[in-house]
PDB file of N, CA and C in Angstrom:
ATOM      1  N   UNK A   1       5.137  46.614  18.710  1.00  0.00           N
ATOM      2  CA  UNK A   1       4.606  45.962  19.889  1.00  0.00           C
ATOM      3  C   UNK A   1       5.135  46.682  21.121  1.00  0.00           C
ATOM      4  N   UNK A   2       4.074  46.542  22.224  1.00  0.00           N
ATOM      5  CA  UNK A   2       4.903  47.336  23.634  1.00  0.00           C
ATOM      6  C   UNK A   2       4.238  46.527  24.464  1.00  0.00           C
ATOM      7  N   UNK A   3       5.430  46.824  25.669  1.00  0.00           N
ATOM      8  CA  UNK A   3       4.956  45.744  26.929  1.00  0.00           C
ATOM      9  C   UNK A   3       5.095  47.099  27.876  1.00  0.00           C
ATOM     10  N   UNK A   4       4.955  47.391  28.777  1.00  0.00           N
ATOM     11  CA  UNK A   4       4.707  47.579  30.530  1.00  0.00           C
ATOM     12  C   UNK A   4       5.813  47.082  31.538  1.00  0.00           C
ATOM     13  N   UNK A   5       6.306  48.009  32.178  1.00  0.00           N
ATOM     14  CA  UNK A   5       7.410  47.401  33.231  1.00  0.00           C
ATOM     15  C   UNK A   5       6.850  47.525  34.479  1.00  0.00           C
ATOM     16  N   UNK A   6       6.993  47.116  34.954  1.00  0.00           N
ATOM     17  CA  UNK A   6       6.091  46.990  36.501  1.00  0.00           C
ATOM     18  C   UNK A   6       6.841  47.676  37.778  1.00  0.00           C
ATOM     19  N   UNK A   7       6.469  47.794  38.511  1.00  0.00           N
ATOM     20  CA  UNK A   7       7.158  48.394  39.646  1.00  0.00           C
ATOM     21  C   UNK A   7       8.053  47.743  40.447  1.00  0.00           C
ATOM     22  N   UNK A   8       8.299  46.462  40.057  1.00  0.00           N
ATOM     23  CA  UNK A   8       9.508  45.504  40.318  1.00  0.00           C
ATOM     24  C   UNK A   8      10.875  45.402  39.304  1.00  0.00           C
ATOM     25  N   UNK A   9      10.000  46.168  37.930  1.00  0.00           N
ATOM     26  CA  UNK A   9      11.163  45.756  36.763  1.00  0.00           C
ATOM     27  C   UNK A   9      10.449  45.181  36.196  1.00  0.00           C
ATOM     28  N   UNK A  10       9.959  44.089  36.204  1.00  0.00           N
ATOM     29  CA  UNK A  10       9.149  43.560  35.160  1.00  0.00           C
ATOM     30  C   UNK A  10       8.742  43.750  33.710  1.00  0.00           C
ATOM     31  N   UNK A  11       8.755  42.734  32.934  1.00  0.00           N
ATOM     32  CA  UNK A  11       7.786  42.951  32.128  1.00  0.00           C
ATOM     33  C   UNK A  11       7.591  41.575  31.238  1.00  0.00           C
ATOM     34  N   UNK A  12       6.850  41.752  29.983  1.00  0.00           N
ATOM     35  CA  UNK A  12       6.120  40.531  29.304  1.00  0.00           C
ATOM     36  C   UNK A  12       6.620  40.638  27.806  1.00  0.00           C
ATOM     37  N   UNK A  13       7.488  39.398  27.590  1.00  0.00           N
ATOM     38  CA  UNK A  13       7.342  39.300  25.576  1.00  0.00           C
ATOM     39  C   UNK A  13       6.298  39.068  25.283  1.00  0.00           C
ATOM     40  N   UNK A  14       5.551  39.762  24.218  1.00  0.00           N
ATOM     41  CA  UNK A  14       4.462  39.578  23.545  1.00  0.00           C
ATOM     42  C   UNK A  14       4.794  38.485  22.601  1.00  0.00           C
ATOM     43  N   UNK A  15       3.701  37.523  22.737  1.00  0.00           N
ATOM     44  CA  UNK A  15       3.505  36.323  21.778  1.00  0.00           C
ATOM     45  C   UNK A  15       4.218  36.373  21.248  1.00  0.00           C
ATOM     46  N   UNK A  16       3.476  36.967  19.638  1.00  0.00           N
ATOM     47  CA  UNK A  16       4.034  36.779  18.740  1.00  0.00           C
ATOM     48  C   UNK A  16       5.623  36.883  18.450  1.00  0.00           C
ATOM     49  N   UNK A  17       6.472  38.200  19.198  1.00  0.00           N
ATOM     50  CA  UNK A  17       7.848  37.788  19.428  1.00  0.00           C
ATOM     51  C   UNK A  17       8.260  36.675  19.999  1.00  0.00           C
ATOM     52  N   UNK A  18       7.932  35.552  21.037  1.00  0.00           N
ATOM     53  CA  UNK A  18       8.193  34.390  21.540  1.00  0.00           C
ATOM     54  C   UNK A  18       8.130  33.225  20.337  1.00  0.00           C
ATOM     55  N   UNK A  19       6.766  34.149  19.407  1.00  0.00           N
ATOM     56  CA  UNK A  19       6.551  32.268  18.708  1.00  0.00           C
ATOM     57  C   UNK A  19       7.743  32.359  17.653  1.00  0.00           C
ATOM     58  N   UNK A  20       7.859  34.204  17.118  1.00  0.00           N
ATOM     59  CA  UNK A  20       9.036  34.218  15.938  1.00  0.00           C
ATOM     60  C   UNK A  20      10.647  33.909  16.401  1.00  0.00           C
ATOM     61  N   UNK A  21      10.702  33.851  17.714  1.00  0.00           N
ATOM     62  CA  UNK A  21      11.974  33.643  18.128  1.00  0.00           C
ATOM     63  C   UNK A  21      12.007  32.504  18.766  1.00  0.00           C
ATOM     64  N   UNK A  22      11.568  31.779  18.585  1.00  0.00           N
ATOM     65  CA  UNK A  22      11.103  30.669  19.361  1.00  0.00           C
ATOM     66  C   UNK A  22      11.598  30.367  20.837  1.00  0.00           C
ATOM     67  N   UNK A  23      11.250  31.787  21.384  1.00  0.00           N
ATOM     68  CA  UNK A  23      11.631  31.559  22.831  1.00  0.00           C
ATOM     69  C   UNK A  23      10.531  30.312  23.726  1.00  0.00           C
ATOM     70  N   UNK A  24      11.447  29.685  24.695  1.00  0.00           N
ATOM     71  CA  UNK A  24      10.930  29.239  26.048  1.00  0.00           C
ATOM     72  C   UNK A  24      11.056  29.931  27.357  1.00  0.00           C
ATOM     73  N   UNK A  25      10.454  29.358  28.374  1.00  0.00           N
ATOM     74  CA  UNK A  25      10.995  29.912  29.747  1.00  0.00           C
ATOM     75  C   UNK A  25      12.401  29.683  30.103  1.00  0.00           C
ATOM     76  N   UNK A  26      12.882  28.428  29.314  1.00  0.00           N
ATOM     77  CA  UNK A  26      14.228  27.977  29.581  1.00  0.00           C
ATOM     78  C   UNK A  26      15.898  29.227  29.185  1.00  0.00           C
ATOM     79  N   UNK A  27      14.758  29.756  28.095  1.00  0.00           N
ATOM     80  CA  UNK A  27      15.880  30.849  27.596  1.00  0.00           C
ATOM     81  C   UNK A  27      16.358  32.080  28.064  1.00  0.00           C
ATOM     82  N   UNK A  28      17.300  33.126  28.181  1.00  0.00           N
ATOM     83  CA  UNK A  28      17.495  33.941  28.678  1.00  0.00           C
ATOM     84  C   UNK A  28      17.444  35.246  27.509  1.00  0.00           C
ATOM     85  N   UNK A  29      17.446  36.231  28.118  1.00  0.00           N
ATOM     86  CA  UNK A  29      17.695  37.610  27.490  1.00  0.00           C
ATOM     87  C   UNK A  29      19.360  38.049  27.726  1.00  0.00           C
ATOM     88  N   UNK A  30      19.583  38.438  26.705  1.00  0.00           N
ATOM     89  CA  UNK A  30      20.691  39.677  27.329  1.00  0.00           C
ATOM     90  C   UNK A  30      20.622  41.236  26.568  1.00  0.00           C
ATOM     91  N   UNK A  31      20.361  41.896  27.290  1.00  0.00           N
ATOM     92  CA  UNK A  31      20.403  43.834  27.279  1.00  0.00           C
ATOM     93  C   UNK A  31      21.871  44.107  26.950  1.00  0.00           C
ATOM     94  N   UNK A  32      21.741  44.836  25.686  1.00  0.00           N
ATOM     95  CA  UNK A  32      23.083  45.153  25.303  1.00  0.00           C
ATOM     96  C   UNK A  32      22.403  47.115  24.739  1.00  0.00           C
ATOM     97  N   UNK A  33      23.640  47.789  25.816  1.00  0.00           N
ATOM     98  CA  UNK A  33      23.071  49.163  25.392  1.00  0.00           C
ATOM     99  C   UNK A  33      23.979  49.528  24.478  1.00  0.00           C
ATOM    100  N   UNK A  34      23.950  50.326  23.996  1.00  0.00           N
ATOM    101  CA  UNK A  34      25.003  51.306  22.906  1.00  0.00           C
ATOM    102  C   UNK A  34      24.618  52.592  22.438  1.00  0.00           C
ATOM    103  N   UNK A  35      25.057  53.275  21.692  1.00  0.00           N
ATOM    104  CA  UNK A  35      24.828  54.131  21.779  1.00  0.00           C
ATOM    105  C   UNK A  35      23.340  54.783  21.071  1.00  0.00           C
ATOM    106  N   UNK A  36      23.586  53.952  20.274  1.00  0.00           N
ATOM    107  CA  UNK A  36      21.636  53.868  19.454  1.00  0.00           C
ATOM    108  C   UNK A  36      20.181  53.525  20.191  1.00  0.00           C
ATOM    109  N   UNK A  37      20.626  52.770  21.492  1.00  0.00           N
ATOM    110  CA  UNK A  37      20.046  52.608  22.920  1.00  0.00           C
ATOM    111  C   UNK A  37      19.839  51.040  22.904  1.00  0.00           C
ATOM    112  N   UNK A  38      18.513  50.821  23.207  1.00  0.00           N
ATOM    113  CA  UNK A  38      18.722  49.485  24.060  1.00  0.00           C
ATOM    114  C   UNK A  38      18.605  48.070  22.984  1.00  0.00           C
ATOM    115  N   UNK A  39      19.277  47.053  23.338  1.00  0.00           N
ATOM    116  CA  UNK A  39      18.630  45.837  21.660  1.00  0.00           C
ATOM    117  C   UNK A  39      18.667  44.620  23.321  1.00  0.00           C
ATOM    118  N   UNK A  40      17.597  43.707  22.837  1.00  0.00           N
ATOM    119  CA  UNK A  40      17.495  42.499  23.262  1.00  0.00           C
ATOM    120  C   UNK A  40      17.788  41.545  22.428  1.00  0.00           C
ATOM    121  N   UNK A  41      18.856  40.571  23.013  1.00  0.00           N
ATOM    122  CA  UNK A  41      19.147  39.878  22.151  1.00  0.00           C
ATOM    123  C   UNK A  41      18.722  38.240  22.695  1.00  0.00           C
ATOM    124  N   UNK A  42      17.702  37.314  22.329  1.00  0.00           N
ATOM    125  CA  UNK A  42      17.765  36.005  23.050  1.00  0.00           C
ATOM    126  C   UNK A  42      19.238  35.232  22.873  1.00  0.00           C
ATOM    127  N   UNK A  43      19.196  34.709  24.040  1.00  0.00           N
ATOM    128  CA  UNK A  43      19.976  33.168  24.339  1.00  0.00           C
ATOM    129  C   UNK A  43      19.311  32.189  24.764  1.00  0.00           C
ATOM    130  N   UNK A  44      19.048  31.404  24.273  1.00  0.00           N
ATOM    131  CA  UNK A  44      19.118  30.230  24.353  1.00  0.00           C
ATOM    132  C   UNK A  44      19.310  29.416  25.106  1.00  0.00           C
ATOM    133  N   UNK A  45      18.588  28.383  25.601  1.00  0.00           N
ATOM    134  CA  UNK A  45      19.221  27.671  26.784  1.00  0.00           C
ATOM    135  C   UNK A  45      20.512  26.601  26.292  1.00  0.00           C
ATOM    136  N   UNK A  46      19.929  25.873  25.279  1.00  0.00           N
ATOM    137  CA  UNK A  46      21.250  25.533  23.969  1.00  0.00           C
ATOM    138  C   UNK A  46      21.563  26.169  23.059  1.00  0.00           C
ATOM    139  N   UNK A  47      22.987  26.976  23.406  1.00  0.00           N
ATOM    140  CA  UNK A  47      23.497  27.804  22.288  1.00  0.00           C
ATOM    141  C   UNK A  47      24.024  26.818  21.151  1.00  0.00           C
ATOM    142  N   UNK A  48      23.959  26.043  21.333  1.00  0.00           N
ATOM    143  CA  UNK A  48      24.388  25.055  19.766  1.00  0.00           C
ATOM    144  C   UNK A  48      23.443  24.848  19.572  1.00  0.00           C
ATOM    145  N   UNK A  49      22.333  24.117  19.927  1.00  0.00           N
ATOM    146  CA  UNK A  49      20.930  23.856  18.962  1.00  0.00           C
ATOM    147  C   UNK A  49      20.452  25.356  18.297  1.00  0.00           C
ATOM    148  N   UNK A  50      20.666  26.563  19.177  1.00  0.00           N
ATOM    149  CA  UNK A  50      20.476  28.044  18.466  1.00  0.00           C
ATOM    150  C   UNK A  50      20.897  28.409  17.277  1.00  0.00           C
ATOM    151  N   UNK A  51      22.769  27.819  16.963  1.00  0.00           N
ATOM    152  CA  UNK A  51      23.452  28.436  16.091  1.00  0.00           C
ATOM    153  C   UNK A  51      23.305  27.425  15.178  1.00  0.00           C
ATOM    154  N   UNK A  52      23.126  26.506  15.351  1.00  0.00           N
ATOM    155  CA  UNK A  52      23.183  24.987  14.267  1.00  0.00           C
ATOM    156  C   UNK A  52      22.585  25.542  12.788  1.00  0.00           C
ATOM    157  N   UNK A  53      23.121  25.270  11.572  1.00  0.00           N
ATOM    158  CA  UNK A  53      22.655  25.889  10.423  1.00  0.00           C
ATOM    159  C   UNK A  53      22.834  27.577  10.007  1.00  0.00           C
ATOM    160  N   UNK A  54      23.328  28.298  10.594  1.00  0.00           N
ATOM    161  CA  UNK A  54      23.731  29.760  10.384  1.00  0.00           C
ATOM    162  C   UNK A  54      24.582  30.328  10.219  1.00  0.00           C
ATOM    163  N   UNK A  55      26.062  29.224  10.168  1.00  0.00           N
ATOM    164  CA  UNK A  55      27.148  29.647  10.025  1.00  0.00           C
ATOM    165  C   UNK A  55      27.867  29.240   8.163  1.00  0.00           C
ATOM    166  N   UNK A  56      29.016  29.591   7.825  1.00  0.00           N
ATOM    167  CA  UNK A  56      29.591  29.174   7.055  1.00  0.00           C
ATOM    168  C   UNK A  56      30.701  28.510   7.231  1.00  0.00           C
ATOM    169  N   UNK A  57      30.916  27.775   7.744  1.00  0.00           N
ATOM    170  CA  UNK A  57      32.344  27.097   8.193  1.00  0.00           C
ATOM    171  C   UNK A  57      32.728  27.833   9.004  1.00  0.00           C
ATOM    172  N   UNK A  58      33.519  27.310  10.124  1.00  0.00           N
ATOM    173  CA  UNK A  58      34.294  28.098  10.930  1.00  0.00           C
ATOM    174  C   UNK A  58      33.232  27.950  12.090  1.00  0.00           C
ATOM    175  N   UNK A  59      32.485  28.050  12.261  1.00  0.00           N
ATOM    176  CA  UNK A  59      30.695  27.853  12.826  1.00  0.00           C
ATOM    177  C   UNK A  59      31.393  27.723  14.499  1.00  0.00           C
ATOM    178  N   UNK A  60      31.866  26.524  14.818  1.00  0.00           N
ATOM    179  CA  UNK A  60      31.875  25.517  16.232  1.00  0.00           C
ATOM    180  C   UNK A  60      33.242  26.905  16.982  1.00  0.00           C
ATOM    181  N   UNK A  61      34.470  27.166  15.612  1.00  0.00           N
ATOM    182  CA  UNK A  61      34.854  28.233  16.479  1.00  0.00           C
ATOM    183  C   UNK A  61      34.734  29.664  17.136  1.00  0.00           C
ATOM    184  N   UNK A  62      33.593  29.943  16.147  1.00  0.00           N
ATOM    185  CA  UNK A  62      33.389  31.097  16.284  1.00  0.00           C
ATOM    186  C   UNK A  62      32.257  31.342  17.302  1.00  0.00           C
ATOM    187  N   UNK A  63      31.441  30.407  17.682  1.00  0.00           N
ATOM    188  CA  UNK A  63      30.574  30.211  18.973  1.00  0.00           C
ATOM    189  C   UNK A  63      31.826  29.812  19.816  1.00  0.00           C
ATOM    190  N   UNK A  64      32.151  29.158  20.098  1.00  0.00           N
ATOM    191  CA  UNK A  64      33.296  28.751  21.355  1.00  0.00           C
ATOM    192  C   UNK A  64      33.654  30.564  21.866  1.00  0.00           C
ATOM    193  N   UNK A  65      34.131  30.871  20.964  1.00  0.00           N
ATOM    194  CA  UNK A  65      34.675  32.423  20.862  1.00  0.00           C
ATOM    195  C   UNK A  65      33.836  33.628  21.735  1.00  0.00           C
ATOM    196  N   UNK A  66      32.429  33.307  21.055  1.00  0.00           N
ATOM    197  CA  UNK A  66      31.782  34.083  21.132  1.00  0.00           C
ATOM    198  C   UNK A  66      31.167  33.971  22.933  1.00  0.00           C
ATOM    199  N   UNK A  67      31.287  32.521  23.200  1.00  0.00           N
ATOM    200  CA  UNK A  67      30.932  32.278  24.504  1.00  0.00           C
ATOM    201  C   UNK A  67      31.898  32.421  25.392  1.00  0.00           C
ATOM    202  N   UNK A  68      33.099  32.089  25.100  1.00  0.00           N
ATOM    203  CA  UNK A  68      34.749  32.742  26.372  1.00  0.00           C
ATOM    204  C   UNK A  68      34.387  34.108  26.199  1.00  0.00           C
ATOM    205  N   UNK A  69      34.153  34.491  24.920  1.00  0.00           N
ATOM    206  CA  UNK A  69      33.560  36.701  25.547  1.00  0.00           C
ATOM    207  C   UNK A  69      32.938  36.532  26.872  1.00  0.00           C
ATOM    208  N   UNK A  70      31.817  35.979  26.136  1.00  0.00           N
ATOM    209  CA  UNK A  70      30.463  36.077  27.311  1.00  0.00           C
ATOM    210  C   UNK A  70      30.962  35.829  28.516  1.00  0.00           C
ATOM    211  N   UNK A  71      31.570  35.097  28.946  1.00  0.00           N
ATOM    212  CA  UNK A  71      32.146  35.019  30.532  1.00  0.00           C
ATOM    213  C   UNK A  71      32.858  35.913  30.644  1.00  0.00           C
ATOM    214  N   UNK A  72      34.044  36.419  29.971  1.00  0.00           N
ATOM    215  CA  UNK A  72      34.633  37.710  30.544  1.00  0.00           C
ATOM    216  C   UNK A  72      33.709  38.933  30.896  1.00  0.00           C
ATOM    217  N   UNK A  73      32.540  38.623  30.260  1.00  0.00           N
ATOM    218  CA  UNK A  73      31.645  40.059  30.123  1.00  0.00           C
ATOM    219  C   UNK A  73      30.786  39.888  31.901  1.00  0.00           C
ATOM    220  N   UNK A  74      30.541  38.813  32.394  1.00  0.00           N
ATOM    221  CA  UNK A  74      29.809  38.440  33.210  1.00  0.00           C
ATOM    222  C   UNK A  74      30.215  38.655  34.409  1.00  0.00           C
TER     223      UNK A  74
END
């Protein structure tokens, strides 16, 4: 799939990525580069309704964790 960036930056998720990720408007992106180049990763507007069911134990700390990153990163 390909989208178009606009002369503001812009651009558009195609459907079908929105319906498989079940994005809303409510949710955010985050751009993580490396060296393999660019990955989009969604967030969620509720990162617990996101992670609910995907963990193996340990679950509630390892999001807590994962979100004190995220603010240092910000």
């Amino acid at each position: 799939m390909r989208s178009t960036i606009t002369e503001r930056g812009q651009t558009v998720i195609p459907a079908e990525i929105r319906r498989l990720f079940h994005l809303s408007p409510a949710d955010r992106l985050e751009w993580v580069v490396d060296s393999e180049g660019i990955h989009v990763v969604p967030v969620h507007n509720d990162p617990v309704a996101a992670f609910r069911g995907r963990g193996k134990g340990g679950a509630t700390a390892r999001l807590m964790q994962d979100r004190r990153d995220d603010r240092t990163r910000e």
